[in-house]
Protein backbone atom coordinates (compact mmCIF):
# COMPACT_ATOMS: atom_id res chain seq x y z
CA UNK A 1 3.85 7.16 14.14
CA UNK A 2 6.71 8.53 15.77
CA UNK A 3 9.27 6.61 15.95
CA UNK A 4 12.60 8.58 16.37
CA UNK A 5 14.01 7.43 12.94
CA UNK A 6 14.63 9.31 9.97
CA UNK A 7 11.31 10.23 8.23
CA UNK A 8 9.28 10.67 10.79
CA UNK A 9 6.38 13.05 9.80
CA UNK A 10 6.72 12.00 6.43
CA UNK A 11 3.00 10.14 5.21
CA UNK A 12 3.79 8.46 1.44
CA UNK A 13 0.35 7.96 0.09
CA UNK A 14 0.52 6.33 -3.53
CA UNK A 15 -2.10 5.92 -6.12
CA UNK A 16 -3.05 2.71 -6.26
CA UNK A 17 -3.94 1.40 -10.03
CA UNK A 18 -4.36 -1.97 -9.87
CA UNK A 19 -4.55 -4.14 -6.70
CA UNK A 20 -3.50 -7.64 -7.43
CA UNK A 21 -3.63 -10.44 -4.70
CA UNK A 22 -0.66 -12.78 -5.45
CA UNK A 23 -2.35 -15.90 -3.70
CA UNK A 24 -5.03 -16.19 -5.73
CA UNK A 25 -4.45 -14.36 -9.29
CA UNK A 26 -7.52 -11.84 -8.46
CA UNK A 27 -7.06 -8.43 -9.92
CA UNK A 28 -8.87 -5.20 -9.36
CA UNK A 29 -11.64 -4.64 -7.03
CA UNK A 30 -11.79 -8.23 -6.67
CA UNK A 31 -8.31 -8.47 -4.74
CA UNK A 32 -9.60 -6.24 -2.15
């Protein structure tokens, strides 16, 4: 999105190893 701020254009996509959902302790897959 373009929003006139410093790092515009910039898209940080990150490898994602584990999901973990705080709430409710799940992990993996599960947390999705």
């Amino acid at each position: 999105a373009y929003t006139g701020n410093i790092g515009d254009g910039k898209i940080f996509v990150l490898p994602v190893e584990e999901a973990i959902r705080v709430r409710t302790g799940e992990t993996g897959e599960a947390a999705l």
